[in-house]
C-alpha atoms as a PDB file:
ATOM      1  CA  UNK A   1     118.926 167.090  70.745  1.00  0.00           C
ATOM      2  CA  UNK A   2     120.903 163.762  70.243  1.00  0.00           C
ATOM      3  CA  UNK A   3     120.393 163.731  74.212  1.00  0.00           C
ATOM      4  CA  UNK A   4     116.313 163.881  73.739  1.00  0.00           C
ATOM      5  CA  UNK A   5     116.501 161.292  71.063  1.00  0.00           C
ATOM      6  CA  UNK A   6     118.166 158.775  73.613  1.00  0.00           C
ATOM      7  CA  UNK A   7     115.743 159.549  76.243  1.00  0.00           C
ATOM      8  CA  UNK A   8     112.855 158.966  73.795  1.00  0.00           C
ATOM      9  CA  UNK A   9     114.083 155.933  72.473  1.00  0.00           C
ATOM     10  CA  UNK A  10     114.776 154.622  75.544  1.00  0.00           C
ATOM     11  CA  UNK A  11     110.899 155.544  76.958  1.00  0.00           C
ATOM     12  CA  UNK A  12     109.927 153.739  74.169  1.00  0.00           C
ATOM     13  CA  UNK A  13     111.685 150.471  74.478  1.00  0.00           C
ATOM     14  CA  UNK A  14     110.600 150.369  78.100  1.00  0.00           C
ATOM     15  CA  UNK A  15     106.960 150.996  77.421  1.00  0.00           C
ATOM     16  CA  UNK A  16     106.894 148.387  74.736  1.00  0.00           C
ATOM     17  CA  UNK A  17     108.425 145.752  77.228  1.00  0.00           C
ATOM     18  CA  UNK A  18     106.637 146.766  79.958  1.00  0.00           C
ATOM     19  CA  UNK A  19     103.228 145.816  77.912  1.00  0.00           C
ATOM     20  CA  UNK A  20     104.793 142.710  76.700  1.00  0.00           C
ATOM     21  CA  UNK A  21     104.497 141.320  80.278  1.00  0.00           C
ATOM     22  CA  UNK A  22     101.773 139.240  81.537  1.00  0.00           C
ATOM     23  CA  UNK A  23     100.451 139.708  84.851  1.00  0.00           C
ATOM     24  CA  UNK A  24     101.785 136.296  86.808  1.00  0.00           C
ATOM     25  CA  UNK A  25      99.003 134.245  88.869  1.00  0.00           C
ATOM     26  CA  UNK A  26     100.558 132.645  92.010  1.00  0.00           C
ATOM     27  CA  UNK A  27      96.919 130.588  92.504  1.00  0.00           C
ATOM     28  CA  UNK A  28      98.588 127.849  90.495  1.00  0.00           C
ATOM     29  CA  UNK A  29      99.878 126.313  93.247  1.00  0.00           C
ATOM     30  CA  UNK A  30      96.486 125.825  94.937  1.00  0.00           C
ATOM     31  CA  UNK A  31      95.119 123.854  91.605  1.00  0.00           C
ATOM     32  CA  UNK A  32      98.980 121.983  91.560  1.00  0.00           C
ATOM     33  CA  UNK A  33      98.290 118.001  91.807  1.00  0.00           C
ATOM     34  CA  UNK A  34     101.106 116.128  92.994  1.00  0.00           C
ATOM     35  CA  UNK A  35     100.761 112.707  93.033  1.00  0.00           C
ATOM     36  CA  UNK A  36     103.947 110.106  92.728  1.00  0.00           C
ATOM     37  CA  UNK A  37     103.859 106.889  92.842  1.00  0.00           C
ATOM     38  CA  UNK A  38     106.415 105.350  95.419  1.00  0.00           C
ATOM     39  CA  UNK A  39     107.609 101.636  94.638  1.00  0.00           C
ATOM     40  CA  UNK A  40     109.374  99.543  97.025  1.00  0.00           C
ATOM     41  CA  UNK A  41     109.760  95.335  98.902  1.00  0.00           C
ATOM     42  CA  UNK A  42     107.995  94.698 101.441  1.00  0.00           C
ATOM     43  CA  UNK A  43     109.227  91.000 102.343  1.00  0.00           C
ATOM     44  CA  UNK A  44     111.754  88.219 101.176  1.00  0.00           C
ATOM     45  CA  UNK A  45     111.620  84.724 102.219  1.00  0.00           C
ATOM     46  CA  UNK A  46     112.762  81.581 101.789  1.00  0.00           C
ATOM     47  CA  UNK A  47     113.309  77.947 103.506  1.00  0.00           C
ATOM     48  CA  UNK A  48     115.434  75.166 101.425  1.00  0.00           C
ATOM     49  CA  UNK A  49     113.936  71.932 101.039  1.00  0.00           C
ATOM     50  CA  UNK A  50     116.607  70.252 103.476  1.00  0.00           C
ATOM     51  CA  UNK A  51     114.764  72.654 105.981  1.00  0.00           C
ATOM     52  CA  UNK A  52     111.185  71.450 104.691  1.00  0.00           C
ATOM     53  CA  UNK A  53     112.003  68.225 105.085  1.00  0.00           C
ATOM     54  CA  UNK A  54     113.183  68.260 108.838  1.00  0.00           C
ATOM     55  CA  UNK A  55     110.233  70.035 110.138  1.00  0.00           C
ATOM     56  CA  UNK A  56     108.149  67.197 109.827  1.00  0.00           C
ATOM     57  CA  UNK A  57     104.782  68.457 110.221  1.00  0.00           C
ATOM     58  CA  UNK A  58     104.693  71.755 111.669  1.00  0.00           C
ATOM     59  CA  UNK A  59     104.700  74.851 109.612  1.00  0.00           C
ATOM     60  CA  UNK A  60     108.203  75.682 107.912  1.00  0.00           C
ATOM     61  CA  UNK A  61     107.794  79.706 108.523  1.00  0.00           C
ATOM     62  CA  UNK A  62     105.494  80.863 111.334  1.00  0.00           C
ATOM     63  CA  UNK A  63     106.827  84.460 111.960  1.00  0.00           C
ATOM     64  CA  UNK A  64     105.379  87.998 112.809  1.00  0.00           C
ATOM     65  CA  UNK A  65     107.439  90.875 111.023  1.00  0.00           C
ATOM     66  CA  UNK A  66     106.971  94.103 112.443  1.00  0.00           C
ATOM     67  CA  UNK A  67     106.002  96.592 109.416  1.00  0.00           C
ATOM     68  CA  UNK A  68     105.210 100.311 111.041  1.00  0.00           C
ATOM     69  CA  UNK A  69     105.943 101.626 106.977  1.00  0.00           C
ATOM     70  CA  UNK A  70     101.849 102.039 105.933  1.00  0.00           C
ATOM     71  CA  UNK A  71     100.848 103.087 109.684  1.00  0.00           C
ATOM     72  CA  UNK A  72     103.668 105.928 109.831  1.00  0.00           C
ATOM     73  CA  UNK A  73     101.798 109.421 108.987  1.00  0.00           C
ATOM     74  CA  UNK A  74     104.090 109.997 106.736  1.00  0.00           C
ATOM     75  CA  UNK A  75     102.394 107.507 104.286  1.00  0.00           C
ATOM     76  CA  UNK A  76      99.068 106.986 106.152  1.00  0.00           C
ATOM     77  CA  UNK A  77      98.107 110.451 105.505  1.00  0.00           C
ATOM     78  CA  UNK A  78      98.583 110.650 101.806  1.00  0.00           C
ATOM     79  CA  UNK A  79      98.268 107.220 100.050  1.00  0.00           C
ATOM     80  CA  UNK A  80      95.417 107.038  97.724  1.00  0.00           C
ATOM     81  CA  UNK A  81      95.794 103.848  96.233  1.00  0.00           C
ATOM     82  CA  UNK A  82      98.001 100.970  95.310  1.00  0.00           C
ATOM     83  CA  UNK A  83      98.675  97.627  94.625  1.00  0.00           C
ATOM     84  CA  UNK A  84     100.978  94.488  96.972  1.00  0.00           C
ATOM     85  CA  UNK A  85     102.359  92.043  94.749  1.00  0.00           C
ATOM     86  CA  UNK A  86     103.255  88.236  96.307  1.00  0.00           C
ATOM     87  CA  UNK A  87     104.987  85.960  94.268  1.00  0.00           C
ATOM     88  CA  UNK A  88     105.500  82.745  95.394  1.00  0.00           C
ATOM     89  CA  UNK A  89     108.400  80.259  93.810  1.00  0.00           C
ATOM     90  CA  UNK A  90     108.231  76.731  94.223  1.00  0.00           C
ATOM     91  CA  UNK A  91     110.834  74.481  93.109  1.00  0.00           C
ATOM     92  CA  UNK A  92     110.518  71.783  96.008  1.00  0.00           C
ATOM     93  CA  UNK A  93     108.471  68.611  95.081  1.00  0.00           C
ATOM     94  CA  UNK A  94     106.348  69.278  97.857  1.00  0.00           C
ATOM     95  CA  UNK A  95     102.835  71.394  97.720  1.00  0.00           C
ATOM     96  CA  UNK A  96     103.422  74.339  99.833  1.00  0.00           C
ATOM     97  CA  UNK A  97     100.193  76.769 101.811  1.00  0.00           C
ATOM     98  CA  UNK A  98     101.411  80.321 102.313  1.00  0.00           C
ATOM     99  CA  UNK A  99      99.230  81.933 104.044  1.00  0.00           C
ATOM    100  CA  UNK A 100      99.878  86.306 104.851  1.00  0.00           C
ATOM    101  CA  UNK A 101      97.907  88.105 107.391  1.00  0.00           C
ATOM    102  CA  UNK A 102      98.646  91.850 108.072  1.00  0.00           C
ATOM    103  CA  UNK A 103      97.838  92.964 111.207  1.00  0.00           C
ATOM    104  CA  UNK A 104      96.530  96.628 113.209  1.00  0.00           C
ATOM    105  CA  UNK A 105      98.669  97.460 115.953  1.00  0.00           C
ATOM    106  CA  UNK A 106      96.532  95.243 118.479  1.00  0.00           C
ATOM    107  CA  UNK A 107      97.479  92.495 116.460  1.00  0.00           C
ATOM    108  CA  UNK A 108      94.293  91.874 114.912  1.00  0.00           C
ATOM    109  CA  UNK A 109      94.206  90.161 111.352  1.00  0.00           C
ATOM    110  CA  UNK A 110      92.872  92.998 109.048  1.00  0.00           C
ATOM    111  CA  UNK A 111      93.525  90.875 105.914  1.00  0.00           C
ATOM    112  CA  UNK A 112      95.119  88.002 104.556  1.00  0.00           C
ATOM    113  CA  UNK A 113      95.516  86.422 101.440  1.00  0.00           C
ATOM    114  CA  UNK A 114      96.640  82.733 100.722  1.00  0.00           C
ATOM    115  CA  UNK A 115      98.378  81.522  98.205  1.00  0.00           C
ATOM    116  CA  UNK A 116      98.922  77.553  97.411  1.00  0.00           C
ATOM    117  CA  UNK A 117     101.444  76.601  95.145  1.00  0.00           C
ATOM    118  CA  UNK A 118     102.819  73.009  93.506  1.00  0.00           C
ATOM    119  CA  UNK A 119     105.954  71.563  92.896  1.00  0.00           C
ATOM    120  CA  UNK A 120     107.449  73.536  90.358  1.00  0.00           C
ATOM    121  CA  UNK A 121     105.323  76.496  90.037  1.00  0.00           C
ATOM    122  CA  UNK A 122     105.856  80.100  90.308  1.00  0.00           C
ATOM    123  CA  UNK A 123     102.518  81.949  91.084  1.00  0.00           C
ATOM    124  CA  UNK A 124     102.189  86.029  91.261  1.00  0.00           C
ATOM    125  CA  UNK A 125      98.608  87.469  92.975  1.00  0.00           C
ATOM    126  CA  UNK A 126      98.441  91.075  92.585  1.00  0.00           C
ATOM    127  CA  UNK A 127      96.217  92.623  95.733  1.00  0.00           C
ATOM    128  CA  UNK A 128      94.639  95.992  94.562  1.00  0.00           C
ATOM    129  CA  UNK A 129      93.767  98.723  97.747  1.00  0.00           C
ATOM    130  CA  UNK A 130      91.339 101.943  97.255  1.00  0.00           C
ATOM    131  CA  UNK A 131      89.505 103.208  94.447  1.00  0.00           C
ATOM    132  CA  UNK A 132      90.207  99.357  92.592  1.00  0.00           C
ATOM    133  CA  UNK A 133      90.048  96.963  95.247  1.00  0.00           C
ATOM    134  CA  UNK A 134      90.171  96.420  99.102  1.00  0.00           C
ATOM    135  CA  UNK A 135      89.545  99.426 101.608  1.00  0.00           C
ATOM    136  CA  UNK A 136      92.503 101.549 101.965  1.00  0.00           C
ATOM    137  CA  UNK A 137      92.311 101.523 105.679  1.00  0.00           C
ATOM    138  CA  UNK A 138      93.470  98.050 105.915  1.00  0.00           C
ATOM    139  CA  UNK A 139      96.439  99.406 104.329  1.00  0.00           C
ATOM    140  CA  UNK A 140      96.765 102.609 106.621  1.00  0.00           C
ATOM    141  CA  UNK A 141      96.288 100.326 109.685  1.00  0.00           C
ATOM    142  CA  UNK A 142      98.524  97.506 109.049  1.00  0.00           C
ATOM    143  CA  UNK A 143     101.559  97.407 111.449  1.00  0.00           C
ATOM    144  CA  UNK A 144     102.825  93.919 111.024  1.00  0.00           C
ATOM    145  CA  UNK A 145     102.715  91.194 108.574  1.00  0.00           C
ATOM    146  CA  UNK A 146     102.572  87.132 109.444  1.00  0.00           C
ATOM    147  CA  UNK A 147     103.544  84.733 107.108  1.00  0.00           C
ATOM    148  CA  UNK A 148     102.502  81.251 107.726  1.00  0.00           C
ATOM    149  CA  UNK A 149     103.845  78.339 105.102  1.00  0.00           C
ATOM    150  CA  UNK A 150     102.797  74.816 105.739  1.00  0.00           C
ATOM    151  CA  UNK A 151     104.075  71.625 103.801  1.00  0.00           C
ATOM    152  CA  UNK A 152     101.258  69.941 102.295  1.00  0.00           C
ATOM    153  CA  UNK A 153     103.205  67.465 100.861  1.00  0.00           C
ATOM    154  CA  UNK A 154     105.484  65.023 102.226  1.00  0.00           C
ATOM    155  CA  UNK A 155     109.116  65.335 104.528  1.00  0.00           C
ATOM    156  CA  UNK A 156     110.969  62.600 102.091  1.00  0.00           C
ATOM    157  CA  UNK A 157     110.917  63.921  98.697  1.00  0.00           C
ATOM    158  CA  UNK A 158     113.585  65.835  97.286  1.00  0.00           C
ATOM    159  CA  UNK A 159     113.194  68.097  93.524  1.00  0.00           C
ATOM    160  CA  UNK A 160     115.808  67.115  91.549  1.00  0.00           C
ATOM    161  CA  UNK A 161     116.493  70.790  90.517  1.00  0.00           C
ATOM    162  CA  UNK A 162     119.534  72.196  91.883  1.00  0.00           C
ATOM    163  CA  UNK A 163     119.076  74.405  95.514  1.00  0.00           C
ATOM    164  CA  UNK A 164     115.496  73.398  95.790  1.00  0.00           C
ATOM    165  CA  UNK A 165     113.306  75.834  97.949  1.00  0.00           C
ATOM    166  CA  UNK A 166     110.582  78.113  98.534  1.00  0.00           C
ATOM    167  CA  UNK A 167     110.742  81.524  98.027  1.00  0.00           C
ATOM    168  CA  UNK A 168     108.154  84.188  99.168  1.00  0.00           C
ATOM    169  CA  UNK A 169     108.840  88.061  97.566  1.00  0.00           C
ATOM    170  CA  UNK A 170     106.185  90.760  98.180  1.00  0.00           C
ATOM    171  CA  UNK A 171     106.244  94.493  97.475  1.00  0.00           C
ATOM    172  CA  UNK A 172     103.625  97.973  97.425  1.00  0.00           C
ATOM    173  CA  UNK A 173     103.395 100.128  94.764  1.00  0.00           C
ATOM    174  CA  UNK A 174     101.006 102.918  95.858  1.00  0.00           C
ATOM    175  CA  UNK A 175     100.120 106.392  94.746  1.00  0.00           C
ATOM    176  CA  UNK A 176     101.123 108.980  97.411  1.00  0.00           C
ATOM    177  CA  UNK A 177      99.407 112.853  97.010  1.00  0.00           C
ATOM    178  CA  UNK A 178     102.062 115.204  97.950  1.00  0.00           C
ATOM    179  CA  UNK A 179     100.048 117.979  98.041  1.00  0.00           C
END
């Protein structure tokens, strides 16, 4: 009898988990959004003013950087949207052009931005691609970035702040969909 009771019991605490479970839906994944947003630089430059001032009157930076990072599929295929900062630091006592063109893989300009700065000033332009600004194909296509910076000013001057120079940083912060 004590045997029976076990066995009952036992039925009973199985039956009462058993309908305690919920049936599990694996179509989750199909409504799952993934969508990180990836952060990184793009481009550091900078010329003293020593190196301004001997150039005389050509351009201090004239240089194509080869930048396959948007055009690989890897990113191509799943950015949605995103931003490229430039900030541009000035503490020469010259006016200084910076001009940025990125490039398809035939080497046509696709977009470009310029920036002018002063003596002393630090500027930052924020460039917004997809669904907020520019067409995110010209960041899909890009494949190389030229940076152009041109003295405006004149090759004599010197800042009187210590290690005087120009400084161009840039970097992407773009949404990516994983899924």
């Amino acid at each position: 009898m004590k045997l029976n009771i076990k066995y009952t019991l036992l039925f009973l605490i199985c039956c009462t988990l058993l309908s305690c479970v919920e049936e599990q839906d694996f179509g989750q994944y199909d409504d799952l959004r993934l969508t990180p947003t990836a952060e990184a630089s793009i481009l550091y430059i900078e010329s003293p003013e020593s190196f301004i001032n001997s150039a005389g009157d050509v351009d201090i930076i004239s240089r194509d950087f080869n930048f396959d990072a948007f055009s690989s599929d890897v990113f191509a295929k799943r950015v949605l949207d995103g931003t490229i900062t430039y900030i541009v630091e000035n503490t020469t006592s010259k006016r200084i052009n910076v001009l940025v063109e990125l490039l398809n893989a035939d080497g046509e300009v696709i977009d470009r931005e310029e920036i002018e700065t002063t003596p002393g000033m630090n500027i930052q332009k924020d460039i917004a691609y997809g669904n907020s600004g520019k067409n995110i194909n010209i960041i899909k296509f890009t494949s190389s970035i030229r940076v152009t910076a041109r003295n405006l000013g004149d090759s004599t001057s010197t800042s009187d702040l210590p290690d005087p120079k120009i400084i161009l940083k840039s970097s992407g912060k773009f949404r990516l969909n994983i899924k």
